[in-house]
C-alpha atoms as a PDB file:
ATOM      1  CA  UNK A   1       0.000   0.000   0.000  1.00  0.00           C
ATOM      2  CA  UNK A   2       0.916   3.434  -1.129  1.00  0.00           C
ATOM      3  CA  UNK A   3       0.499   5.169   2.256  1.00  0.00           C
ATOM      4  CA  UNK A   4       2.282   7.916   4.198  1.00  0.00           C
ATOM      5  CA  UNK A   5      -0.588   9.524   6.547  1.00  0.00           C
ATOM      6  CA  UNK A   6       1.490   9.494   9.300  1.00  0.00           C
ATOM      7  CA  UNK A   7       4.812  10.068   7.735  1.00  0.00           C
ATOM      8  CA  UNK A   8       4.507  13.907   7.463  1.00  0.00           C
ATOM      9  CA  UNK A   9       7.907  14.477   5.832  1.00  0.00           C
ATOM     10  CA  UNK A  10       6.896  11.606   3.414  1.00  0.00           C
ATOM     11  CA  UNK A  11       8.237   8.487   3.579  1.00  0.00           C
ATOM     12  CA  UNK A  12       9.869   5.170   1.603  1.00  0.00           C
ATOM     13  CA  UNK A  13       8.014   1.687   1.656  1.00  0.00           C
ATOM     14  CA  UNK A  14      10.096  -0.637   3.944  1.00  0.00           C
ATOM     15  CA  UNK A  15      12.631   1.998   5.016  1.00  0.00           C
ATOM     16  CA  UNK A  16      11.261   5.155   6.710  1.00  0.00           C
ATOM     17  CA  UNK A  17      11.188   4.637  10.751  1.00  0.00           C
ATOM     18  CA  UNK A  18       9.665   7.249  13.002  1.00  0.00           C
ATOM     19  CA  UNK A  19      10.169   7.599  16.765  1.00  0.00           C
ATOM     20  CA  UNK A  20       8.267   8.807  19.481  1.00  0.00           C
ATOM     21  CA  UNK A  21       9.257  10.535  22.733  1.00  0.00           C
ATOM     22  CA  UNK A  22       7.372   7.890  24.701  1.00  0.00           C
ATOM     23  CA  UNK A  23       9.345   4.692  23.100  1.00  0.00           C
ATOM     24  CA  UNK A  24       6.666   4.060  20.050  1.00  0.00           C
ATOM     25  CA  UNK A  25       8.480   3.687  16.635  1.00  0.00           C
ATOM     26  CA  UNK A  26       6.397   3.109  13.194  1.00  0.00           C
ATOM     27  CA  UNK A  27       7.936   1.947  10.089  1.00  0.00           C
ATOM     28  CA  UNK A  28       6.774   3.023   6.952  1.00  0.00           C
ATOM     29  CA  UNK A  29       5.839  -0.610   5.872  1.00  0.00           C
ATOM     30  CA  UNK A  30       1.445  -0.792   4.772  1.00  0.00           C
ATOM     31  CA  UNK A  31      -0.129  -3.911   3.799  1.00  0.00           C
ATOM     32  CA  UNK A  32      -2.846  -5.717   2.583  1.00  0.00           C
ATOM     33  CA  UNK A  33      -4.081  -8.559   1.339  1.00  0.00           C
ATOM     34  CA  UNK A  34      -7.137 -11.061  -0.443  1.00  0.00           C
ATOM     35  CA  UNK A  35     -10.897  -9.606  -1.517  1.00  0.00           C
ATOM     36  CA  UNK A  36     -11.027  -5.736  -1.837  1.00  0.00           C
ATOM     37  CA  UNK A  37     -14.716  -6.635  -1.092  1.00  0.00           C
ATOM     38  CA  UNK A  38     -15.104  -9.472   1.319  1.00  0.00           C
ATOM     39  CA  UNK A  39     -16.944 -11.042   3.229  1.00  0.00           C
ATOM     40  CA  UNK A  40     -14.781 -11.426   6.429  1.00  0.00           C
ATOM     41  CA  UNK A  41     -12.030  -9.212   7.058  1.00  0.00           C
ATOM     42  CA  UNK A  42      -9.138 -10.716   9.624  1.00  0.00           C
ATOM     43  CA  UNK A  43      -6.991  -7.488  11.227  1.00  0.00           C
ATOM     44  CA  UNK A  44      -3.663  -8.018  13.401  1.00  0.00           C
ATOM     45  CA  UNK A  45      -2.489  -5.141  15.546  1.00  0.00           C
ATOM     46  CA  UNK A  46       0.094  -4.861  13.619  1.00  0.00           C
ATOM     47  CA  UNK A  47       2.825  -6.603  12.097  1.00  0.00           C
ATOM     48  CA  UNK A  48       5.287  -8.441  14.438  1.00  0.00           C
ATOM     49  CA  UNK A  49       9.069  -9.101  14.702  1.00  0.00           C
ATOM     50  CA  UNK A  50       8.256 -11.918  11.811  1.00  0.00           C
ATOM     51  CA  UNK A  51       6.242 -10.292   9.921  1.00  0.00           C
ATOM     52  CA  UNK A  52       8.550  -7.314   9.514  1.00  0.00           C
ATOM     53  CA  UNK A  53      11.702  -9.095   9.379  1.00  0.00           C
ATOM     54  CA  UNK A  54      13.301  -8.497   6.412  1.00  0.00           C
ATOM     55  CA  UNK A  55      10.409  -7.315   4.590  1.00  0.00           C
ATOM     56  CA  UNK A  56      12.104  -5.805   1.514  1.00  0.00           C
ATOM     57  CA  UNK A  57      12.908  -9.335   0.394  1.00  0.00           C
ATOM     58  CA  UNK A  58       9.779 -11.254   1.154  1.00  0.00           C
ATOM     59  CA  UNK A  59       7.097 -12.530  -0.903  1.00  0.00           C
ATOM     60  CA  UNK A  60       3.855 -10.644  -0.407  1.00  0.00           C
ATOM     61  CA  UNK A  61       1.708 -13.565   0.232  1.00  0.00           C
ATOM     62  CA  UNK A  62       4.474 -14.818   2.556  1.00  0.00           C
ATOM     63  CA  UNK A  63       4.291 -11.955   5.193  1.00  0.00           C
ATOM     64  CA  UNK A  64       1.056 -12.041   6.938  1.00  0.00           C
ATOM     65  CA  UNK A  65       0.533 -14.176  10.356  1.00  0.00           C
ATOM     66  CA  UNK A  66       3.908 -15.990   9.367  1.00  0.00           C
ATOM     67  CA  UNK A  67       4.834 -18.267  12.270  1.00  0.00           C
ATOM     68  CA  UNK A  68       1.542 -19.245  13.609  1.00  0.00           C
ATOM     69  CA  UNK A  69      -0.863 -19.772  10.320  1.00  0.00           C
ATOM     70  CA  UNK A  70      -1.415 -23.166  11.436  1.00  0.00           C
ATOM     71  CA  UNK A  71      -2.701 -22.358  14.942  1.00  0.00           C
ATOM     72  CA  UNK A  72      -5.088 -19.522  13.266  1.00  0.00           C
ATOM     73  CA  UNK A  73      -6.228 -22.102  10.645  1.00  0.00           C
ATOM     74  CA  UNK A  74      -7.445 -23.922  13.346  1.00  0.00           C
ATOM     75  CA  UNK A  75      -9.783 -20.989  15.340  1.00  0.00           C
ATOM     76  CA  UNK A  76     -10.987 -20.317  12.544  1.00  0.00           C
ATOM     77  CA  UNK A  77     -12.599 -23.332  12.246  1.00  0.00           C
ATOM     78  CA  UNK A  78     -13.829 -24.195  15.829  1.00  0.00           C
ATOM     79  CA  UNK A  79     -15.553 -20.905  14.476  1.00  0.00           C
ATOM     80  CA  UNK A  80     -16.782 -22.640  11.536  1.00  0.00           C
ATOM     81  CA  UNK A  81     -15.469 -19.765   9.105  1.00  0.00           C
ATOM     82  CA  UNK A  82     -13.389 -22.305   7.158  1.00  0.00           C
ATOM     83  CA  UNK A  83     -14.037 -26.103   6.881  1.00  0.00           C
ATOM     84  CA  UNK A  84     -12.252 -29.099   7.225  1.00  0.00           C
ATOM     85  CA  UNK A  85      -9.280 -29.795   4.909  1.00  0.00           C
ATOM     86  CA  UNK A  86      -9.172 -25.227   4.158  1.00  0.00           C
ATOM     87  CA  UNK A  87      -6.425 -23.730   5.216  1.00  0.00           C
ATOM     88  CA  UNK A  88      -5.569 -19.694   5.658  1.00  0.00           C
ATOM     89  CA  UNK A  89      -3.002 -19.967   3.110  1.00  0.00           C
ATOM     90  CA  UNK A  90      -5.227 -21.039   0.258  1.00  0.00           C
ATOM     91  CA  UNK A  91      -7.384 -17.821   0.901  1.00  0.00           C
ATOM     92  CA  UNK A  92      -4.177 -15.115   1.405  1.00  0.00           C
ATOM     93  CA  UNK A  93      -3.812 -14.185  -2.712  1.00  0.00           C
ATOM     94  CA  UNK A  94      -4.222 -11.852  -5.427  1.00  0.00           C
ATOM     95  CA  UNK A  95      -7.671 -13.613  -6.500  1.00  0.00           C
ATOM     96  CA  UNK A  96      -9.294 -14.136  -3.216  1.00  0.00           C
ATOM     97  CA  UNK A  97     -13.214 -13.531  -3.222  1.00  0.00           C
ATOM     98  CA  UNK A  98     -14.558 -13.974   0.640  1.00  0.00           C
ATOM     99  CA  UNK A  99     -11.253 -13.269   3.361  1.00  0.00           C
ATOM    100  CA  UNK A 100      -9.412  -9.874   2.999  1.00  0.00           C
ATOM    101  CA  UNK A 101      -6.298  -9.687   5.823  1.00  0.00           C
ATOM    102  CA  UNK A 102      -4.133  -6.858   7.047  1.00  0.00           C
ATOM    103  CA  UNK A 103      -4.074  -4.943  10.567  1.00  0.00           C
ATOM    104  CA  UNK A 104      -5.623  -2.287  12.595  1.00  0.00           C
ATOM    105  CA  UNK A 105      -2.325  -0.315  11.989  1.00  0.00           C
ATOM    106  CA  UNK A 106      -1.313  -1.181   8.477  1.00  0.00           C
ATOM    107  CA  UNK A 107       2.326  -0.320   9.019  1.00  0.00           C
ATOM    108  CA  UNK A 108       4.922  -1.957  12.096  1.00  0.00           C
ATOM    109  CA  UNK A 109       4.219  -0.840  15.917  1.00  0.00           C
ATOM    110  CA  UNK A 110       6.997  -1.254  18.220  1.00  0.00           C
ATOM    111  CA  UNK A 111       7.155  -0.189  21.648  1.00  0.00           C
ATOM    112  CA  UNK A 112      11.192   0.174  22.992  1.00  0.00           C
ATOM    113  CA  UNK A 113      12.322  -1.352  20.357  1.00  0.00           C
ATOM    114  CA  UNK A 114       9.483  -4.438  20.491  1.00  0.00           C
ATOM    115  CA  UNK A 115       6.926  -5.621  18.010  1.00  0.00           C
ATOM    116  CA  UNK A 116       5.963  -8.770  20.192  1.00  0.00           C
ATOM    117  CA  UNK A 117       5.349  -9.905  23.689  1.00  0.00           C
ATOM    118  CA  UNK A 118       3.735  -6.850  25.910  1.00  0.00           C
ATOM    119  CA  UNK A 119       3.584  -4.594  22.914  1.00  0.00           C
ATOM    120  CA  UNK A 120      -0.511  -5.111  22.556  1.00  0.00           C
ATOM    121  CA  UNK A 121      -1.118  -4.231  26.313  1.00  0.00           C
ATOM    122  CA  UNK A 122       1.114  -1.475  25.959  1.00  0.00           C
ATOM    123  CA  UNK A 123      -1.120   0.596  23.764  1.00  0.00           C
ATOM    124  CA  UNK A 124      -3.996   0.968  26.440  1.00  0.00           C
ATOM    125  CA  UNK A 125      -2.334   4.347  27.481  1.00  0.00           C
ATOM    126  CA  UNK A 126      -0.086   5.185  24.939  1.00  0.00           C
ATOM    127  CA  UNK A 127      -1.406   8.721  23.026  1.00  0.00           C
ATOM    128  CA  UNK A 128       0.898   8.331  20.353  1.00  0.00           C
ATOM    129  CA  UNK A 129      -0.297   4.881  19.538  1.00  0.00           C
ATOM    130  CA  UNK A 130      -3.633   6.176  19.611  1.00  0.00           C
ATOM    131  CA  UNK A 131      -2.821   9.279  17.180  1.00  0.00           C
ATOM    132  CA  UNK A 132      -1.688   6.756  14.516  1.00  0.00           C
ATOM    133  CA  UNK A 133      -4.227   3.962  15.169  1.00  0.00           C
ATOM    134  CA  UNK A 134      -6.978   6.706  14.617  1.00  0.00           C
ATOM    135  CA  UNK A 135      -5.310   8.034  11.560  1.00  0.00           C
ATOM    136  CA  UNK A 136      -5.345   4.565   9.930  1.00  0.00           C
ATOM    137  CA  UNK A 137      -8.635   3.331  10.940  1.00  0.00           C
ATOM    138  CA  UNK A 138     -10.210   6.986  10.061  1.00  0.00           C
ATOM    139  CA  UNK A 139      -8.465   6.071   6.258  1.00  0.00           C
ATOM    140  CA  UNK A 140      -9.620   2.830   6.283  1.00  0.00           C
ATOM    141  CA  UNK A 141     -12.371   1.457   8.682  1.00  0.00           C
ATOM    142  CA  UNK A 142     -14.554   4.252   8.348  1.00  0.00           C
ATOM    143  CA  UNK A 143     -16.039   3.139   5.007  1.00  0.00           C
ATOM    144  CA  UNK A 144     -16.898  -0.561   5.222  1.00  0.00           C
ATOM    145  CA  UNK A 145     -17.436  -2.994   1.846  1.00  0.00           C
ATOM    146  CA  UNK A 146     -20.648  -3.869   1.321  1.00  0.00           C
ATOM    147  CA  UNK A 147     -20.327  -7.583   1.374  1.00  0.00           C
ATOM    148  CA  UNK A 148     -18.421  -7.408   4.591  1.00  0.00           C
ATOM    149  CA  UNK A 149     -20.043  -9.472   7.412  1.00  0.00           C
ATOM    150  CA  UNK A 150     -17.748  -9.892  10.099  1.00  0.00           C
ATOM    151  CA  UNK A 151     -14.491  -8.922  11.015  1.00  0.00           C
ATOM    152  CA  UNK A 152     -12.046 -10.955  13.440  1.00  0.00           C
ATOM    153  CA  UNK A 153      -9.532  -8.672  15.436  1.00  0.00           C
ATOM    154  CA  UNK A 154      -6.791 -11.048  16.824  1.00  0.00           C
ATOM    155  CA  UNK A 155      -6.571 -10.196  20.524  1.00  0.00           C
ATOM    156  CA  UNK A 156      -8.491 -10.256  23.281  1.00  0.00           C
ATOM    157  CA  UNK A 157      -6.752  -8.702  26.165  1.00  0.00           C
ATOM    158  CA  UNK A 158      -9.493  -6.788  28.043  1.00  0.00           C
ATOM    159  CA  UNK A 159      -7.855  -3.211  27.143  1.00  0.00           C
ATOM    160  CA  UNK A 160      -6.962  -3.758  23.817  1.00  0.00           C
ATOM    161  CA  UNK A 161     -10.748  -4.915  23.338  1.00  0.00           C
ATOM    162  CA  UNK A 162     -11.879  -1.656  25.219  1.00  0.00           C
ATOM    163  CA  UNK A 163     -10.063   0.807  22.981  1.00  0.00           C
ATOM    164  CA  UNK A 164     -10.945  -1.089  19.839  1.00  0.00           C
ATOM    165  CA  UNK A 165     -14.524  -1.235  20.718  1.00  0.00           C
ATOM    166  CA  UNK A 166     -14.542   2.731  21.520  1.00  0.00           C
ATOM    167  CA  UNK A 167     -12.786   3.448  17.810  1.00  0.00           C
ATOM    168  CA  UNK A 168     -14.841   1.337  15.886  1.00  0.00           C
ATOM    169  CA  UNK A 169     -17.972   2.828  17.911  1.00  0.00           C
ATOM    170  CA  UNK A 170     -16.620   6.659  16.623  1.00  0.00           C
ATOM    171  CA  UNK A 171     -16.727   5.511  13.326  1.00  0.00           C
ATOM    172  CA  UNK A 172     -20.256   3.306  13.435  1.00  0.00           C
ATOM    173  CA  UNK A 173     -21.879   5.034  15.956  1.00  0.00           C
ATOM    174  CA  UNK A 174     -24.855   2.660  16.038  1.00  0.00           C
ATOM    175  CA  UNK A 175     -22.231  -0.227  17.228  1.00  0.00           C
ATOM    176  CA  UNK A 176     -23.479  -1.935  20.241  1.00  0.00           C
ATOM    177  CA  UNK A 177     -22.120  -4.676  22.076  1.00  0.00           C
ATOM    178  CA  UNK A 178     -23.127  -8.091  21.603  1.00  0.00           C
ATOM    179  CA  UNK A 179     -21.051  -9.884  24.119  1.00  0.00           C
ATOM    180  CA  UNK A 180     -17.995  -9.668  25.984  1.00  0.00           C
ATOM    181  CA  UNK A 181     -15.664 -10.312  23.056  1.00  0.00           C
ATOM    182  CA  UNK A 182     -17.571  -9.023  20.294  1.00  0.00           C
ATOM    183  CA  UNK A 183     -19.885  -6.018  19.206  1.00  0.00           C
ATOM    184  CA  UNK A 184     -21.486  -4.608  16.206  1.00  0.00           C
ATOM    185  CA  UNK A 185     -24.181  -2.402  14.310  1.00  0.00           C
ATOM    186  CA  UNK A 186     -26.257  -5.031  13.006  1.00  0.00           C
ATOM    187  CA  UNK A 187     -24.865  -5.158   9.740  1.00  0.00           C
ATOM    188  CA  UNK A 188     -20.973  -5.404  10.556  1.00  0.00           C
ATOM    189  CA  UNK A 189     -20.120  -7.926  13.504  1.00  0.00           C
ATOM    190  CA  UNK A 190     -16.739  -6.860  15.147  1.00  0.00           C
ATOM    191  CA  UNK A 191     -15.222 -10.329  16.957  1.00  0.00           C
ATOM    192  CA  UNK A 192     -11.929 -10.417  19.180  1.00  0.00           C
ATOM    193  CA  UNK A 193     -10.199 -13.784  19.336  1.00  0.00           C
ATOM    194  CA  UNK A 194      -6.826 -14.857  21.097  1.00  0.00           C
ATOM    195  CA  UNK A 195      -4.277 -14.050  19.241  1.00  0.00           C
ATOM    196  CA  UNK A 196      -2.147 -16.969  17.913  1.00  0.00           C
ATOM    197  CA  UNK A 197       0.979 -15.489  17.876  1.00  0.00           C
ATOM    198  CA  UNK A 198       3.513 -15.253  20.597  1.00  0.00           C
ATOM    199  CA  UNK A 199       4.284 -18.115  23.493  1.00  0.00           C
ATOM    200  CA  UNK A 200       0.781 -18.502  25.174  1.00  0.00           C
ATOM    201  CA  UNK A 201       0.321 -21.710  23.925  1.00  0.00           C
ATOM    202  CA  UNK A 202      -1.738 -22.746  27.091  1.00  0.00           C
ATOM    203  CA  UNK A 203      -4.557 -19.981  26.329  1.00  0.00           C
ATOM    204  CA  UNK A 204      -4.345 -20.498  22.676  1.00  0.00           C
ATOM    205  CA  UNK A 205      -5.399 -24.291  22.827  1.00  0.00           C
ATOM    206  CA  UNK A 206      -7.790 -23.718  25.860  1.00  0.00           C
ATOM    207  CA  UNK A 207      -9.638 -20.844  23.652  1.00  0.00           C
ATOM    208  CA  UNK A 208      -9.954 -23.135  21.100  1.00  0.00           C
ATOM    209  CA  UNK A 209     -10.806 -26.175  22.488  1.00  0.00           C
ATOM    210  CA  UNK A 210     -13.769 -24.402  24.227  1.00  0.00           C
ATOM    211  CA  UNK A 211     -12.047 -25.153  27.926  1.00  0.00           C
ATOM    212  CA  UNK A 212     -13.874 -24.900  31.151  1.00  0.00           C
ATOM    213  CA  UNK A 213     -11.816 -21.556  31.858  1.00  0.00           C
ATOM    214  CA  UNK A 214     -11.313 -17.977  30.499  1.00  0.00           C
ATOM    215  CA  UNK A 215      -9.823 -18.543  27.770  1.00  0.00           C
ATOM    216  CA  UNK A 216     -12.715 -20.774  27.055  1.00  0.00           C
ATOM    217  CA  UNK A 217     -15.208 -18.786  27.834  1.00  0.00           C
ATOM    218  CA  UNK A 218     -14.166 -16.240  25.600  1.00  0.00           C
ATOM    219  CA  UNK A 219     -14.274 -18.741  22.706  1.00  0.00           C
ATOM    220  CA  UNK A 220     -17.596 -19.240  23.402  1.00  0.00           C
ATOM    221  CA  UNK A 221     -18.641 -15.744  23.013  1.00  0.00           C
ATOM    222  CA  UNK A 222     -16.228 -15.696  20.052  1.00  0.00           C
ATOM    223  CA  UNK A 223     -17.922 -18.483  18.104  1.00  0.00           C
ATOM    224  CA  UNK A 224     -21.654 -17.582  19.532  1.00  0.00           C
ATOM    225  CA  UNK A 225     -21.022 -13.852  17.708  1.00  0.00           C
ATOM    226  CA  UNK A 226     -19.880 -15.608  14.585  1.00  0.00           C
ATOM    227  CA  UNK A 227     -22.425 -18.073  14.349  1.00  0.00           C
ATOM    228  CA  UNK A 228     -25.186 -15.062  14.944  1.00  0.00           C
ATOM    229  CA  UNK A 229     -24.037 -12.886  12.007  1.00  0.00           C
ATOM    230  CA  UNK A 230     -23.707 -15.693   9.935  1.00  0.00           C
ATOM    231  CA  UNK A 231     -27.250 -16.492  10.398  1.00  0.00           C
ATOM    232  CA  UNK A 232     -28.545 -13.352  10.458  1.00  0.00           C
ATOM    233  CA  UNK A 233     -26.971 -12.953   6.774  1.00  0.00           C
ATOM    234  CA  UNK A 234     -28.565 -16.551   5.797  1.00  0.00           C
ATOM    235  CA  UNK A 235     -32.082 -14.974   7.048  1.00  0.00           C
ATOM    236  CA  UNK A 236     -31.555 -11.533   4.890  1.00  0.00           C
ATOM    237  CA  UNK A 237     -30.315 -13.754   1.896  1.00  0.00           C
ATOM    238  CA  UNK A 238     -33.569 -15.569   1.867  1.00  0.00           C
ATOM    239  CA  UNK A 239     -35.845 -13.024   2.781  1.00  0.00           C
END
């Protein structure tokens, strides 16, 4: 992507760093990826120490959720948004109709020097964050596609969900929220799962596996959300 909103100096792709006084850095670096009108839209925070790795020299397709792609193949069906045998990877190309990908910053967070670990927390009370995570979603989560049904936000730490919630709500002010994990105007459903990267492996498999504990719980609500606006769309498709 062809983007330099927050680079007010201008900037070049892959190169350009800016740093904050508060330890925030952004690297000129915006992607995306799949249906420019799909159905379900899947949004990272941003892009992590893999993803930005060497990213000059990567293949397009090859950037996105690299590292866990397996472990998010497999939420996303215990949410029954792909099937047995589908994989992420056969939906993150060029021709893709349904699945669009990216994240809620396009270009690469850090936080001292971080892109992973306590990076996501972080941003609960960092203004800077906040200037550029408004500036990107203002560009480009202010006018939905019209097919779009649901969109999956990976993370589901209880601040990150918070702020997310209270953005998305500026932009769609009739947003409401559905559950504890998810919320949504009645056209648009807005779902946070556990996000896949990282070490947790504990919470990841308990989230998915539907586990008798928190993590559980909020896969519940999580797949409950989905399966509502995916009915809800079957009932306005017949009517």
């Amino acid at each position: 992507m062809a983007c330099t909103a927050c680079f007010p100096s201008g900037a070049v792709w892959g190169r350009t760093k800016i740093q904050s006084e508060d330890g925030w850095s952004l690297e000129n670096n915006p992607c995306a990826w799949g249906a420019q009108n799909p159905r379900f839209l899947l949004l990272g925070f941003s892009k992590g120490e893999r993803q930005s790795k060497d990213i000059l020299a990567k293949r397009h397709d090859a950037i996105p959720y690299a590292g866990f792609r397996d472990r998010l193949t497999a939420g996303l069906r215990m949410l029954t948004l792909l099937g047995e045998g589908d994989t992420l990877d056969k939906h993150i190309r060029a021709d893709e109709r349904d699945w669009a990908f990216g994240s809620l910053v396009r270009c690469s967070l850090a936080k001292d020097g971080r892109k992973s670990g306590t990076v996501i927390s972080s941003s609960a009370t960092a203004r800077r964050y906040e200037e550029w995570r408004d500036r990107c979603t203002d560009l480009y989560l202010s006018r939905l596609p019209p097919r779009l049904q649901i969109v999956l936000m990976l993370s589901n730490d209880a601040s990150y969900m918070k702020g997310c919630r209270e953005r998305i709500t500026r932009l769609h002010p009739r947003t409401r929220e559905i559950n504890e994990v998810a919320y949504g105007d009645g056209r648009v459903t807005w779902v946070h799962i556990v996000h896949f990267g990282g070490q947790g492996f504990n919470h990841m498999n308990s989230w998915t596996a539907l586990a008798d504990d928190t993590a559980g719980r909020k896969g519940r609500a999580a797949r409950d959300a989905v399966l509502e606006a995916l009915a809800r769309t079957e009932v306005q498709a017949q009517d």
